[in-house]
C-alpha atoms as a PDB file:
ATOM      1  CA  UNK A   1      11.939  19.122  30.222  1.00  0.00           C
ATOM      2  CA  UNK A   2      14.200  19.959  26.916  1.00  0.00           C
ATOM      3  CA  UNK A   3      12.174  19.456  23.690  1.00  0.00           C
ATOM      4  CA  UNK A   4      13.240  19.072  20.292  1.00  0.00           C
ATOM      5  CA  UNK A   5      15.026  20.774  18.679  1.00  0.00           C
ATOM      6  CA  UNK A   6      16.881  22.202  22.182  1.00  0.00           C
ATOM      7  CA  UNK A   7      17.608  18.355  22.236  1.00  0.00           C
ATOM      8  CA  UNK A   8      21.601  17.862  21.306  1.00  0.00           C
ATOM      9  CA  UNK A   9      22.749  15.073  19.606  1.00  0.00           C
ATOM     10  CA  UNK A  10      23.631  12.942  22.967  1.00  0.00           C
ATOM     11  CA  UNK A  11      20.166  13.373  24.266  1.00  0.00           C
ATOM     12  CA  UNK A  12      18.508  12.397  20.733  1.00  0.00           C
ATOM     13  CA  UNK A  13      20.081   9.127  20.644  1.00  0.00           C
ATOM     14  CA  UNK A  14      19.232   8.224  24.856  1.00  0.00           C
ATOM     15  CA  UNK A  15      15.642   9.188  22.800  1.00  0.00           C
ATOM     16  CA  UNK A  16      15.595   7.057  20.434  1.00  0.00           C
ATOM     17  CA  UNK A  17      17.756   4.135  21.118  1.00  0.00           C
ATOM     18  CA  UNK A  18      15.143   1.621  22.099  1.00  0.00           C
ATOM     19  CA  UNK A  19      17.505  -1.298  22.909  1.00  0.00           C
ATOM     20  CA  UNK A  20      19.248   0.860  25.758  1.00  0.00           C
ATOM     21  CA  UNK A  21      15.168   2.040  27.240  1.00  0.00           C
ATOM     22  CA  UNK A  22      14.000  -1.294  26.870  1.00  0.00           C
ATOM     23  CA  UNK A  23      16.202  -4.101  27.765  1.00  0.00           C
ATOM     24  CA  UNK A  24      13.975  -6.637  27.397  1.00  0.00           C
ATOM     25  CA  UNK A  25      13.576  -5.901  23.629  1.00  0.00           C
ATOM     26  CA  UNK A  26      15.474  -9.343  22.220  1.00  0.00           C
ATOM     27  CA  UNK A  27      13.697 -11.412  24.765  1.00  0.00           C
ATOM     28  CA  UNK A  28      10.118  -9.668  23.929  1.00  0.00           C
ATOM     29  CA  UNK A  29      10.884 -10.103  19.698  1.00  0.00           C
ATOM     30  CA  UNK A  30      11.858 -13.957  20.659  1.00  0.00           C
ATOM     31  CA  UNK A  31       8.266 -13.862  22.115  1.00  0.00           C
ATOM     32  CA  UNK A  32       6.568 -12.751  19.499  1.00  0.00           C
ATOM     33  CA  UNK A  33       8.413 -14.803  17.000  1.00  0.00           C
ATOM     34  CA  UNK A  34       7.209 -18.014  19.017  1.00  0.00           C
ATOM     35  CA  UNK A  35       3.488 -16.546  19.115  1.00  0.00           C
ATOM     36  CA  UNK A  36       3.642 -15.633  15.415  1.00  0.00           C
ATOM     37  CA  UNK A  37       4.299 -19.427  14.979  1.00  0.00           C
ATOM     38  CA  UNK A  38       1.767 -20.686  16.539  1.00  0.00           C
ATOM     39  CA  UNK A  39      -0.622 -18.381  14.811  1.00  0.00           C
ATOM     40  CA  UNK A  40       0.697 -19.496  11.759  1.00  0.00           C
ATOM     41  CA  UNK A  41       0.478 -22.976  12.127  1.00  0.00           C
ATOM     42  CA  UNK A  42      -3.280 -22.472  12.885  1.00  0.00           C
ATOM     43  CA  UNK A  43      -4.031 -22.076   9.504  1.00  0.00           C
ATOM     44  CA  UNK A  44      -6.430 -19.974   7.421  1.00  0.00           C
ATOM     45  CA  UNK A  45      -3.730 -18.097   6.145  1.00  0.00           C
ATOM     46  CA  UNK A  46      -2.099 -17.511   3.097  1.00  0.00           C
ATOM     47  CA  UNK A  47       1.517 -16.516   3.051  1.00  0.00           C
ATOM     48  CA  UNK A  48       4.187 -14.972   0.809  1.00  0.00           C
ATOM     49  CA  UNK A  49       1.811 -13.296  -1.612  1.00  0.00           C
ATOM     50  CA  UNK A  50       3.689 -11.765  -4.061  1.00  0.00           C
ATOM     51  CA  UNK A  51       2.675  -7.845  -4.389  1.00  0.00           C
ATOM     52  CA  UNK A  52       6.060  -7.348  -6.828  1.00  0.00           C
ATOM     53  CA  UNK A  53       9.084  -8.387  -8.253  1.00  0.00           C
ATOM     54  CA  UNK A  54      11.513  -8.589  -5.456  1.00  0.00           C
ATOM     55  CA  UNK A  55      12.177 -11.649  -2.624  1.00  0.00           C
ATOM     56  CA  UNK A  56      10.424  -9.119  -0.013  1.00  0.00           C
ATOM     57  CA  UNK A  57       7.530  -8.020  -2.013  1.00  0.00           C
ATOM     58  CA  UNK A  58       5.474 -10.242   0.093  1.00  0.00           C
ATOM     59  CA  UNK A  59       2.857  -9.968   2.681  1.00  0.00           C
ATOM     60  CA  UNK A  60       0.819 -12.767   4.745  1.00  0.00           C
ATOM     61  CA  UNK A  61      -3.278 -13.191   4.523  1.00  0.00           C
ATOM     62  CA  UNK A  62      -4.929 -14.622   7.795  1.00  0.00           C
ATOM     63  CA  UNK A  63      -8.465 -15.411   7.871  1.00  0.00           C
ATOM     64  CA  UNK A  64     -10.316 -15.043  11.185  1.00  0.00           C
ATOM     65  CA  UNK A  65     -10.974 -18.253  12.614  1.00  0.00           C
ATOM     66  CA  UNK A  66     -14.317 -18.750  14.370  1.00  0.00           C
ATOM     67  CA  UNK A  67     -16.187 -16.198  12.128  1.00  0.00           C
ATOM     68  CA  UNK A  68     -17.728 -17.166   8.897  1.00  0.00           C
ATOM     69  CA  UNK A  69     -18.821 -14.066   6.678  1.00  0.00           C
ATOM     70  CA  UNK A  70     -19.272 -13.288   2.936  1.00  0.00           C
ATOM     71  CA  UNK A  71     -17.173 -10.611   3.202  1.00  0.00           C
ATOM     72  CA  UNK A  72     -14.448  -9.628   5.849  1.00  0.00           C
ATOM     73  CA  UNK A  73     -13.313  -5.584   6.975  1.00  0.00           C
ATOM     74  CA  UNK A  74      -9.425  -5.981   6.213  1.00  0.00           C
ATOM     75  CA  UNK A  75      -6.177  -4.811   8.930  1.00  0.00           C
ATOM     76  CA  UNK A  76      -3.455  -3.589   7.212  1.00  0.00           C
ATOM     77  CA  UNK A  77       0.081  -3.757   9.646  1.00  0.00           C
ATOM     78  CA  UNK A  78       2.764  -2.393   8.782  1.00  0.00           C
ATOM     79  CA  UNK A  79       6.133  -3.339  11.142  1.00  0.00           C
ATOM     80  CA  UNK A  80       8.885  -1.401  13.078  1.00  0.00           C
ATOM     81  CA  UNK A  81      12.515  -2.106  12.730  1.00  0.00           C
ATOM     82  CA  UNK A  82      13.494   1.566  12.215  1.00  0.00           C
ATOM     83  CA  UNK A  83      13.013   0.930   8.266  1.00  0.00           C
ATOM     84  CA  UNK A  84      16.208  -1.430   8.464  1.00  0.00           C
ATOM     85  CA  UNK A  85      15.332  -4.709  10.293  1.00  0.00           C
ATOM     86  CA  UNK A  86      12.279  -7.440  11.584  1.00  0.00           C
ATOM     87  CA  UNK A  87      10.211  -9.308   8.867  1.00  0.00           C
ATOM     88  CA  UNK A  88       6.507  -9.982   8.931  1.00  0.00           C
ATOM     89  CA  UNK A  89       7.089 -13.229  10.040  1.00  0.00           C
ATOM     90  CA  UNK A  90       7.985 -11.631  13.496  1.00  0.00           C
ATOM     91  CA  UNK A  91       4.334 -10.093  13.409  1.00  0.00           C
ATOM     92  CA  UNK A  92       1.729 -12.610  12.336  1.00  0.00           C
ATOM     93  CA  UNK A  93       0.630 -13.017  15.909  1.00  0.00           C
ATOM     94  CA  UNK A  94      -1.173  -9.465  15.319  1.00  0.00           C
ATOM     95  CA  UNK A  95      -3.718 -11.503  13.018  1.00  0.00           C
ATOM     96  CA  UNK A  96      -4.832 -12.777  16.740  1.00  0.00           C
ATOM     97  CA  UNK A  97      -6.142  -8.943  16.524  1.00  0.00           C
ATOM     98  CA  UNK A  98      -8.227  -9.479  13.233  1.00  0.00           C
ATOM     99  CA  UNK A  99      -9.331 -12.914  15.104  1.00  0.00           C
ATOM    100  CA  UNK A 100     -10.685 -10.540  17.954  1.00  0.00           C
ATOM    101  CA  UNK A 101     -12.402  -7.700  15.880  1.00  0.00           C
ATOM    102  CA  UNK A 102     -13.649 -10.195  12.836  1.00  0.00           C
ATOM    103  CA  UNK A 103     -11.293  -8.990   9.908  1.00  0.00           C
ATOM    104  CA  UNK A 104      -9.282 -10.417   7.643  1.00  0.00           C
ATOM    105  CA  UNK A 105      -5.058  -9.662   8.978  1.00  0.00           C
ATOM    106  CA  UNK A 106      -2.723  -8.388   6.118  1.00  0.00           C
ATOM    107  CA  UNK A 107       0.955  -8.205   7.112  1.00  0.00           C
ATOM    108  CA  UNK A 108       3.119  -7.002   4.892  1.00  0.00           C
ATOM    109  CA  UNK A 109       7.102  -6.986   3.837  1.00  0.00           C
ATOM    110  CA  UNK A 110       8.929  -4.184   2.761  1.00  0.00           C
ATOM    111  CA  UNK A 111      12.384  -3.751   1.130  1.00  0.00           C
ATOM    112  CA  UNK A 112      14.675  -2.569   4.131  1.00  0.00           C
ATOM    113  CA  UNK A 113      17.871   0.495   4.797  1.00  0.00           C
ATOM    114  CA  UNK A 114      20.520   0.842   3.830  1.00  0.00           C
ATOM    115  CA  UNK A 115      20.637  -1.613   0.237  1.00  0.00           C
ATOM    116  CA  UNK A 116      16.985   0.397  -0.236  1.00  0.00           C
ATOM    117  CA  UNK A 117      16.119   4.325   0.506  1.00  0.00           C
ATOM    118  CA  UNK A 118      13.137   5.639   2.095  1.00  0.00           C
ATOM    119  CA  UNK A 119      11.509   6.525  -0.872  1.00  0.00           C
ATOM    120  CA  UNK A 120      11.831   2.639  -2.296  1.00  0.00           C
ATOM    121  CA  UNK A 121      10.629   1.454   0.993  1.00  0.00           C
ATOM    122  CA  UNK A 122       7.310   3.860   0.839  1.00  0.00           C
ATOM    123  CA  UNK A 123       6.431   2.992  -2.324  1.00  0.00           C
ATOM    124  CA  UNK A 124       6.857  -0.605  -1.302  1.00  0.00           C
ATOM    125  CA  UNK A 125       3.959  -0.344   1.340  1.00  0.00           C
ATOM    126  CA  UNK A 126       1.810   1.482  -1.188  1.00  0.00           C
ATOM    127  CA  UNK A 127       1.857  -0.914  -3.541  1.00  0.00           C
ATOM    128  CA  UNK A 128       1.440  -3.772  -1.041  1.00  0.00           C
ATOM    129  CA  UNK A 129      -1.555  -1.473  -0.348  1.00  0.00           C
ATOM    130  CA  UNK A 130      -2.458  -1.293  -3.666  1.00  0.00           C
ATOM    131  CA  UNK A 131      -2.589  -5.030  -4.210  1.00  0.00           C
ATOM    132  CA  UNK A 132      -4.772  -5.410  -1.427  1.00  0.00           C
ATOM    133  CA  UNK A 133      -7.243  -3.262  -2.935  1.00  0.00           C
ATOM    134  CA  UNK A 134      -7.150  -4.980  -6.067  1.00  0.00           C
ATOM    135  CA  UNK A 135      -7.336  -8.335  -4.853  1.00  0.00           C
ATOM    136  CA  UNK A 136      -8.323  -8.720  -1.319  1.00  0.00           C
ATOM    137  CA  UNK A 137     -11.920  -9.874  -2.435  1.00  0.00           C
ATOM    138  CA  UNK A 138     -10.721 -12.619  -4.172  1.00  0.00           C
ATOM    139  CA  UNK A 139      -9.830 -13.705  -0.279  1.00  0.00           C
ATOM    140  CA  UNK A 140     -13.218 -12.624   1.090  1.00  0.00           C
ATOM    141  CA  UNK A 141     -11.874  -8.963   2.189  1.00  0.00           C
ATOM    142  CA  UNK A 142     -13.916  -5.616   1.790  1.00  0.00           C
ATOM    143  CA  UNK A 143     -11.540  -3.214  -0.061  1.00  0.00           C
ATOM    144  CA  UNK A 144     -14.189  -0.402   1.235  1.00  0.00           C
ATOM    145  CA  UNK A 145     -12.952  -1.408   4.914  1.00  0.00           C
ATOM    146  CA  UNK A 146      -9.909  -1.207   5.026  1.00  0.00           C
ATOM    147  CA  UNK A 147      -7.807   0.113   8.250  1.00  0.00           C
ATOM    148  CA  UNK A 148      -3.629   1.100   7.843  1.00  0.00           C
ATOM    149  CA  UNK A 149      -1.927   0.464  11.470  1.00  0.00           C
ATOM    150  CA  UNK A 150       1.339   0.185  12.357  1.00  0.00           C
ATOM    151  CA  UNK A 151       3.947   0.109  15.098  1.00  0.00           C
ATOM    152  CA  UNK A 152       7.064   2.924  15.406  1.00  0.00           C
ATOM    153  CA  UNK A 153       8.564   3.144  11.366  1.00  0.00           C
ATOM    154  CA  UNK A 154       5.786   1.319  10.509  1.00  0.00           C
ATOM    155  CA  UNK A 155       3.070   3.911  11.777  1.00  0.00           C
ATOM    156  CA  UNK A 156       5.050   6.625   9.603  1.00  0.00           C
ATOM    157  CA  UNK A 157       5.033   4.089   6.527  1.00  0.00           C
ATOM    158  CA  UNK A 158       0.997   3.492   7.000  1.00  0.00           C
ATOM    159  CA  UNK A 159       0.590   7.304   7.598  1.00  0.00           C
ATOM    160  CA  UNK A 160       2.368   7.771   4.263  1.00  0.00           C
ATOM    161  CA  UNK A 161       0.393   5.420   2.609  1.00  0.00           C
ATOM    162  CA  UNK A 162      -2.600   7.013   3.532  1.00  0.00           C
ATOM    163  CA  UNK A 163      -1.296  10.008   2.568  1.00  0.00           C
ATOM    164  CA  UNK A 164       0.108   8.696  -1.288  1.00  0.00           C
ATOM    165  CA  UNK A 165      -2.992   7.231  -2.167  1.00  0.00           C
ATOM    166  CA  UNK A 166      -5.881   8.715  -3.392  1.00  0.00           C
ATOM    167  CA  UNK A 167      -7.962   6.027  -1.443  1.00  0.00           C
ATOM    168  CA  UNK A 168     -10.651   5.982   1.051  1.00  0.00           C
ATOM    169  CA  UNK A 169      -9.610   3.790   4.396  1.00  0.00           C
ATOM    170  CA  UNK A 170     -11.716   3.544   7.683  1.00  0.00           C
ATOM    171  CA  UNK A 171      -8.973   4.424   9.719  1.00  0.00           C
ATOM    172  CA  UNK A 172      -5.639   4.817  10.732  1.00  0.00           C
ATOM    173  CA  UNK A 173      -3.897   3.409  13.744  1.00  0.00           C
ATOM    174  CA  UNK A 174      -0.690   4.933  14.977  1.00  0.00           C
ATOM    175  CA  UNK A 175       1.000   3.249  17.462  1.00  0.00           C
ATOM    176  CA  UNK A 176       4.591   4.851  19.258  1.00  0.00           C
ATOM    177  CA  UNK A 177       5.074   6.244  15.800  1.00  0.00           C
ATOM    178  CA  UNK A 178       8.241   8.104  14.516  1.00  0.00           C
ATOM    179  CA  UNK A 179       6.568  10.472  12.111  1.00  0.00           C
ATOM    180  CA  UNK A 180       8.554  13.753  12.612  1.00  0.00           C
ATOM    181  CA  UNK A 181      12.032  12.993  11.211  1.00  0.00           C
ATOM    182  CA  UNK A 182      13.709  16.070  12.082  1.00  0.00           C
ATOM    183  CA  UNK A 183      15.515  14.255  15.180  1.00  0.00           C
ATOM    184  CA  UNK A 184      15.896  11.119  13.369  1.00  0.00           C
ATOM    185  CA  UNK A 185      17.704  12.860  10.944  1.00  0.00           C
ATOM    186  CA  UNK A 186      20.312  14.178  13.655  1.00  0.00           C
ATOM    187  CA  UNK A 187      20.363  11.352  16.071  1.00  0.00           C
ATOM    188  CA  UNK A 188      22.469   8.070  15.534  1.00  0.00           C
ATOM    189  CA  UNK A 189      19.895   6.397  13.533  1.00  0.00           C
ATOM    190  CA  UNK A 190      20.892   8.657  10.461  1.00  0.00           C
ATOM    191  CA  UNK A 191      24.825   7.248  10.985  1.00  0.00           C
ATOM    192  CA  UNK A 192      23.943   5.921   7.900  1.00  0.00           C
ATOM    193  CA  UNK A 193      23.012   8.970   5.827  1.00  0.00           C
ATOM    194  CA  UNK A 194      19.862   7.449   4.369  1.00  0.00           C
ATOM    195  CA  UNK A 195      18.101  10.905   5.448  1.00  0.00           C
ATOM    196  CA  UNK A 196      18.815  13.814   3.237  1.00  0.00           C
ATOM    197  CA  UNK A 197      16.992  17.279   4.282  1.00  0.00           C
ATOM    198  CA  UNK A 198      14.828  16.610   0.937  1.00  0.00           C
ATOM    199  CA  UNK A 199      13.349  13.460   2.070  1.00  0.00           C
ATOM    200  CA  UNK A 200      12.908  15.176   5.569  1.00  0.00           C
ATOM    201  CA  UNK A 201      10.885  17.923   3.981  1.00  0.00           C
ATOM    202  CA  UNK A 202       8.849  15.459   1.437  1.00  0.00           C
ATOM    203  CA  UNK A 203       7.447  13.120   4.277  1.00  0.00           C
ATOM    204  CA  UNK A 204       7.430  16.079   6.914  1.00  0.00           C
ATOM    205  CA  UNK A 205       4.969  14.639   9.460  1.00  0.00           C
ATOM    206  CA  UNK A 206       2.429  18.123   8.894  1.00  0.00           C
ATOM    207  CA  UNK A 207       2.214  16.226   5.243  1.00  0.00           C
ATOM    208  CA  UNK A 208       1.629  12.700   6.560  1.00  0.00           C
ATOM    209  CA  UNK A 209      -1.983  12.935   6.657  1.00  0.00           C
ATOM    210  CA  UNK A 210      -4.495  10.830   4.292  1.00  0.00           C
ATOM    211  CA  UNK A 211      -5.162  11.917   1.282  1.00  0.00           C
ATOM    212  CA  UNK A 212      -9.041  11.856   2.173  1.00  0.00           C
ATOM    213  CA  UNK A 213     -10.740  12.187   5.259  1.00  0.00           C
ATOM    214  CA  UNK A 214      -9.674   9.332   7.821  1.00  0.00           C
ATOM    215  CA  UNK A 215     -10.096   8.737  11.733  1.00  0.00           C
ATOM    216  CA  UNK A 216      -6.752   8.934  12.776  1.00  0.00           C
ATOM    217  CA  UNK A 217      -6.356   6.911  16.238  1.00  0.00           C
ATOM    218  CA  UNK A 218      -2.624   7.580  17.669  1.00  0.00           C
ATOM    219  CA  UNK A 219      -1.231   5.507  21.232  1.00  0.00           C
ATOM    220  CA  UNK A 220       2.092   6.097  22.867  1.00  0.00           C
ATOM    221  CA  UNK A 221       3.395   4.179  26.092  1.00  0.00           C
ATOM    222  CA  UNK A 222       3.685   5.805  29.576  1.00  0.00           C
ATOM    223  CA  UNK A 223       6.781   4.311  29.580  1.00  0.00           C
ATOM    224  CA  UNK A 224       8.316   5.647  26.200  1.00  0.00           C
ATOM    225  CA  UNK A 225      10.770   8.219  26.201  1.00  0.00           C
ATOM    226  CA  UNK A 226       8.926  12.005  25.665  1.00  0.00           C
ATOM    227  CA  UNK A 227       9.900  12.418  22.034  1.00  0.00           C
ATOM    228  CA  UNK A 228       7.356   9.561  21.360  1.00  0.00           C
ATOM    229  CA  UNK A 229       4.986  10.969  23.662  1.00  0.00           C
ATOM    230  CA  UNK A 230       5.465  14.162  21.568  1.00  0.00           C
ATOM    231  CA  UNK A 231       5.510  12.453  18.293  1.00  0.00           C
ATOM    232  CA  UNK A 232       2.101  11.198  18.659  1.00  0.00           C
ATOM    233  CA  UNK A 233       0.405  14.259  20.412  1.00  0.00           C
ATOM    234  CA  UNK A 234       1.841  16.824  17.413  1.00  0.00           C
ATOM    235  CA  UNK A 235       0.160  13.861  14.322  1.00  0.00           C
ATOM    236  CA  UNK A 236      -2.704  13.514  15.811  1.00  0.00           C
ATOM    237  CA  UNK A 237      -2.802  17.626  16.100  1.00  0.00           C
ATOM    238  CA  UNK A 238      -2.016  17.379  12.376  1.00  0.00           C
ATOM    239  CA  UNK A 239      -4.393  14.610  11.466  1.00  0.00           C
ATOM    240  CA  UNK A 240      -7.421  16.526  12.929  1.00  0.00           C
ATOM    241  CA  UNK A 241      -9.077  18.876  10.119  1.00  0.00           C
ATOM    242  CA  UNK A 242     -12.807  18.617   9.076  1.00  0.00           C
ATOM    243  CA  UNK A 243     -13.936  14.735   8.505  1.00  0.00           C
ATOM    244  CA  UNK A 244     -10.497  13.883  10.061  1.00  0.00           C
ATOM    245  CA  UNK A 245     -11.051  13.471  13.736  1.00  0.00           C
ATOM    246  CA  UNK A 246      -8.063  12.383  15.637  1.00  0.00           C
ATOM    247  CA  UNK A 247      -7.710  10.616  19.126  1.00  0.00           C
ATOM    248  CA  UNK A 248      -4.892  10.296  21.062  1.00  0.00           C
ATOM    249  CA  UNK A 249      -4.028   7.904  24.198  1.00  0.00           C
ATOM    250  CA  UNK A 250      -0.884   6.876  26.540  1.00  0.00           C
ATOM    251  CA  UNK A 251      -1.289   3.548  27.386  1.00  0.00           C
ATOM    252  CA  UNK A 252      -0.291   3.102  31.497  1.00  0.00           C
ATOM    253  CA  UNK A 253       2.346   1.097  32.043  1.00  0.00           C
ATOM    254  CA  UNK A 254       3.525   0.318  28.253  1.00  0.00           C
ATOM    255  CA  UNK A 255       6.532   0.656  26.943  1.00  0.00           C
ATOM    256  CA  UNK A 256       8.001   0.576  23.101  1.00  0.00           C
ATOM    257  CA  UNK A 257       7.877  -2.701  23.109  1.00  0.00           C
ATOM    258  CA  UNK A 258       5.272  -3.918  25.765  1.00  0.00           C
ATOM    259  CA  UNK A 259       2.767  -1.642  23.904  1.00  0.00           C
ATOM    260  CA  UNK A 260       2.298  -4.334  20.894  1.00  0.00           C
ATOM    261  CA  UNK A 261       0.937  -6.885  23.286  1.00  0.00           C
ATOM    262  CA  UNK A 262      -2.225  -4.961  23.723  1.00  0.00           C
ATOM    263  CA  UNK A 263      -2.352  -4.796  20.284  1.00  0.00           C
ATOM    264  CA  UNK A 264      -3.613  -8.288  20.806  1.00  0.00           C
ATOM    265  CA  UNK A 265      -5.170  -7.763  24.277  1.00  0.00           C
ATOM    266  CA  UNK A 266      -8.784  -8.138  23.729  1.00  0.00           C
ATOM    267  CA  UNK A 267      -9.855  -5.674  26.094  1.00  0.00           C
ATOM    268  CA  UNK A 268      -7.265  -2.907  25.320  1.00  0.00           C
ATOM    269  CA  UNK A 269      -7.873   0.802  24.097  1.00  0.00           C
ATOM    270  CA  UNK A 270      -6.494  -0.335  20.793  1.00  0.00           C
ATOM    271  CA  UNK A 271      -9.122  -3.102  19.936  1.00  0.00           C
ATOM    272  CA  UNK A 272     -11.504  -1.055  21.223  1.00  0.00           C
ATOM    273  CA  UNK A 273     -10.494   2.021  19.094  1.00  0.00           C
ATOM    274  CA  UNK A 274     -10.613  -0.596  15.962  1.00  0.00           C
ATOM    275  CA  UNK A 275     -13.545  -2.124  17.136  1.00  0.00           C
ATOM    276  CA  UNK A 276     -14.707   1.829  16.983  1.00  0.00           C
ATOM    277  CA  UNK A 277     -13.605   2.459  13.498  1.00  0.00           C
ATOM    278  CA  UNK A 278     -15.334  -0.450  12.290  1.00  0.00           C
ATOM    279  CA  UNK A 279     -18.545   0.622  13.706  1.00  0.00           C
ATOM    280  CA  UNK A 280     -18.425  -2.569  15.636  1.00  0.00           C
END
């Protein structure tokens, strides 16, 4: 099988064009949507917290809902859309995940390509990050337990936040991430030119590491194509260094899309591994 960067420009975009893999993609997001309402209107949540100055500077608090602690370990998810589409709102079914592993859910906005670049959009998520830091305890959250996950973009936007911040986190939770933008930058996705070779070299994925040492937990579907396979493998080969041990799993039967509902699966690898890095 060809690897990047043998991969031409035809074969990059059959890669990473998502909609043409999965066709069930619209129909899946619809789902979510509907499931993210309903965990909505079950309350103990607190939504469109400001974190800064513009309309999607927001993020969502949910409260577990059959636990009752003094103080809560706090999930941090950060969304897919390729950096230019979805909203949080399409996501607050994942606090069903901090309902499974006792934490408190944070989901969390960020400005979006191509009105915004890159480097806005990171600095969004770490000073949504930030915020919950400061002020998470004023909601019952631990700021000392405090795990970054998220799902394609997102994953590379956590992994950069863990990397920006001179904070301590529990873990990290990579999920069919993108963090090598090499082929991103020559496949269709850059059409819009929102990837110069000086942002590729800034957030090169060897860089996106945290900035202390962090578990580092990274899952790809069987089904994905094999740059995500090999996006995951070569991070988590990154991530692991001394008090940075890195696991990595493919997920039978999942594909880009398919792979969030075991985000929420009770029994999957992926509450287990948070389960893990909570010392649960």
């Amino acid at each position: 099988m060809k690897k990047f960067p043998q991969l031409n420009r035809e074969e990059l975009d059959s890669q990473y064009f998502i909609r043409g893999i999965v066709p069930e993609w619209d129909s899946k997001m619809d789902e979510f949507s509907q499931k993210s309402q309903i965990r909505r209107g079950k309350g103990n949540c607190w939504l469109d917290i400001s974190y800064g100055n513009h309309p999607r500077h927001v993020l969502d608090v949910f409260k577990p809902q059959s636990e009752q602690k003094k103080e809560f370990p706090v999930f941090i998810f950060f969304h897919g859309g390729y950096w230019r589409m979805l909203d949080k709102s399409n996501f607050s079914h994942i606090a069903f995940t901090g309902d499974a592993i006792g934490a408190i859910t944070v989901i969390i906005n960020y400005r979006l390509l191509p009105e915004f670049g890159l480097e806005t959009i990171v600095q969004d998520c770490c000073e949504a990050t930030k915020w919950v830091i400061k002020n998470i305890g004023e909601l019952d959250g631990n700021p000392k337990e405090l795990i970054l996950c998220g799902h394609s973009a997102g994953a590379q936007l956590g992994a950069q936040v863990s990397a920006s911040l001179d904070s301590s986190f529990k873990g990290f939770v990579g999920i069919s991430g993108v963090y090598d933008l090499k082929p991103i930058q020559k496949c269709f996705l850059n059409d819009i030119n929102f990837l110069e070779s000086h942002l590729v070299k800034r957030y090169s994925a060897h860089l996106s590491i945290s900035s202390r040492p962090c578990p580092g937990h990274f899952f790809y579907g069987e089904k994905e194509p094999y740059e995500f396979k090999r996006q995951s493998e070569e991070q988590a080969a990154f991530w692991r260094r001394p008090g940075s041990d890195a696991l990595i799993g493919c997920l039978n039967g999942e594909n880009h899309v398919s792979i969030l509902e075991q985000l929420v699966n009770s029994e999957s690898k992926i509450i287990n591994s948070l389960k893990h890095l909570l010392g649960a």
